[in-house]
C-alpha atoms as a PDB file:
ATOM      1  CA  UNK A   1     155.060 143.343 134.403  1.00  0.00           C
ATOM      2  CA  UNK A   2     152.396 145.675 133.714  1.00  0.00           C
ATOM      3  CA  UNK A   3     153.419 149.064 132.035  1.00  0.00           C
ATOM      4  CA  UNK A   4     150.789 152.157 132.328  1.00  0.00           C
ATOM      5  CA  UNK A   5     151.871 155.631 131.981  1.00  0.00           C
ATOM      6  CA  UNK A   6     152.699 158.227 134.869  1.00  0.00           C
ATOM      7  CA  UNK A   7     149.473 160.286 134.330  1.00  0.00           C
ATOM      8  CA  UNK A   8     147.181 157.253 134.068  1.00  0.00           C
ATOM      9  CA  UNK A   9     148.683 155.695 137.214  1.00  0.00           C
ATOM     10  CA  UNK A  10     147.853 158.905 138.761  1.00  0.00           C
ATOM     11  CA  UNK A  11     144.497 159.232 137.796  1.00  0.00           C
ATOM     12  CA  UNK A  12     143.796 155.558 139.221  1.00  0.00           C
ATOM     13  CA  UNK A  13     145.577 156.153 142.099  1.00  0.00           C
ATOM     14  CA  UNK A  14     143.381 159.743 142.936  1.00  0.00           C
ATOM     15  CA  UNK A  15     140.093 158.093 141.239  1.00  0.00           C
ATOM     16  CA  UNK A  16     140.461 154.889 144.247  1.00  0.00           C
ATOM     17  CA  UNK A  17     141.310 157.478 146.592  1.00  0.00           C
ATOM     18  CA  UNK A  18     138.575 159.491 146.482  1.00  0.00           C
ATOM     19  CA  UNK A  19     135.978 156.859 146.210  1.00  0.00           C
ATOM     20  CA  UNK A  20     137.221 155.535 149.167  1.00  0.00           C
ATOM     21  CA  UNK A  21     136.599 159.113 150.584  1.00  0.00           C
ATOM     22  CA  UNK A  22     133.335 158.929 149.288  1.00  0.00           C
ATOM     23  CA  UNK A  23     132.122 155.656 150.884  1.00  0.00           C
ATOM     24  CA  UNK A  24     133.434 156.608 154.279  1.00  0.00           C
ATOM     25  CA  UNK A  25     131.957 159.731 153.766  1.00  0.00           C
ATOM     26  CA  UNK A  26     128.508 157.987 153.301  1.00  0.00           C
ATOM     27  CA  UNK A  27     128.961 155.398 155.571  1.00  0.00           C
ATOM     28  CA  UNK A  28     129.649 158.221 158.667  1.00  0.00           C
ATOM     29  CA  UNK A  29     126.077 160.197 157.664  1.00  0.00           C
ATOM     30  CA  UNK A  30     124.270 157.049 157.530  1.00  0.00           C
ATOM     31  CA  UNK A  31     125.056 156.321 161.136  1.00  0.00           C
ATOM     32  CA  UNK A  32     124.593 160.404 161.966  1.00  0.00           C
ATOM     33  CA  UNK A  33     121.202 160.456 160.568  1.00  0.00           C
ATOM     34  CA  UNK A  34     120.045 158.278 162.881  1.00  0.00           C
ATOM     35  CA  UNK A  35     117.055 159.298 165.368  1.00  0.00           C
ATOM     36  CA  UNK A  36     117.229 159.454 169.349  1.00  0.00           C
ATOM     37  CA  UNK A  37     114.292 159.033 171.510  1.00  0.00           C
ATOM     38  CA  UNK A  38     114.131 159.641 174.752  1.00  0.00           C
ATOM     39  CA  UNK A  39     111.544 158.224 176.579  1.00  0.00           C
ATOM     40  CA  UNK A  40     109.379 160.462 178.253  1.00  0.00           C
ATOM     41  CA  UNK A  41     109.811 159.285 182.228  1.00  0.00           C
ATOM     42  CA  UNK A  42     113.196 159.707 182.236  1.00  0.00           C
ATOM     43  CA  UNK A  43     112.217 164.003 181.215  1.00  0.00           C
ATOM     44  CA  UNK A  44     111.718 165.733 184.664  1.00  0.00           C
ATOM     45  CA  UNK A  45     110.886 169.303 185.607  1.00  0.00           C
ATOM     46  CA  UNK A  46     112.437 171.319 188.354  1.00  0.00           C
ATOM     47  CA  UNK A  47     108.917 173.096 190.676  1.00  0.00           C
ATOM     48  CA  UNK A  48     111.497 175.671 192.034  1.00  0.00           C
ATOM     49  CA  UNK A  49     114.083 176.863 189.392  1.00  0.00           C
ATOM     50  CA  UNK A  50     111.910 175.449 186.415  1.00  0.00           C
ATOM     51  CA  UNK A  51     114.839 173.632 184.829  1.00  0.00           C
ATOM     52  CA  UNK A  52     114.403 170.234 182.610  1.00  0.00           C
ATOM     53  CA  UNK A  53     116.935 167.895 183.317  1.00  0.00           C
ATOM     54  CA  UNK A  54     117.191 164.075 182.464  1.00  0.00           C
ATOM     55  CA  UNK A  55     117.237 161.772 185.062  1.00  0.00           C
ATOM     56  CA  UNK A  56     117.616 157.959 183.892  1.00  0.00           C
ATOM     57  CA  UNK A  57     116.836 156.190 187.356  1.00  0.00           C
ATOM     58  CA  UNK A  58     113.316 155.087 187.890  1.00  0.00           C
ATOM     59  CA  UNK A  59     112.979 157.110 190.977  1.00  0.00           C
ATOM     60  CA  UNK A  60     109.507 158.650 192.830  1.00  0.00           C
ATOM     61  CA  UNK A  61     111.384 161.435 193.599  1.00  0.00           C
ATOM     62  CA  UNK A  62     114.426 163.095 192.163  1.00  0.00           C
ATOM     63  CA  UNK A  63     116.810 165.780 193.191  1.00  0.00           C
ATOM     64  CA  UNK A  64     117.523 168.547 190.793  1.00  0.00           C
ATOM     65  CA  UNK A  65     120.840 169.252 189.586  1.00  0.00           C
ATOM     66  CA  UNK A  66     120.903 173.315 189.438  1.00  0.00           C
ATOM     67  CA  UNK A  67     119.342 173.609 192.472  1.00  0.00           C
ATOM     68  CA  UNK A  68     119.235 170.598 194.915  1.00  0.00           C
ATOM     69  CA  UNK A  69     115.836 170.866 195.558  1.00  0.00           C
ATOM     70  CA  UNK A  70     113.333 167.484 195.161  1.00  0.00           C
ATOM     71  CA  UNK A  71     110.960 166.822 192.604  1.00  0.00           C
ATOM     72  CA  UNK A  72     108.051 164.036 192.580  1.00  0.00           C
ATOM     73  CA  UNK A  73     106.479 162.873 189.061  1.00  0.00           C
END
């Protein structure tokens, strides 16, 4: 068996803990940092109540969703 004293088993134990922190930590901002693009056709603009919305369909025409009224590209 391996003998170590109380305080050095402590600092080990906190030392280990807080790396592990530490790598989570910079693990969860690596995958943060990353960039979203939208692409532009999906971007419309409301004629009547000038609102930007996002629609994702490839549509002619879409229907805003403030005001109901129809948009064309």
């Amino acid at each position: 068996m391996i003998k170590i004293d109380f305080s050095l088993a402590i600092t080990l134990y906190l030392f280990i803990f807080i790396n592990i922190i530490l790598v989570f930590w910079l693990f969860c901002r690596k995958e943060k940092d990353k960039k979203l693009s939208l692409d532009p056709r999906y971007i419309w603009f409301c004629s009547v109540c000038t609102y930007t919305y996002i629609n994702t369909k490839e549509d002619v025409i879409s229907t805003c969703p403030r005001c109901g009224s129809y948009n064309k590209k």
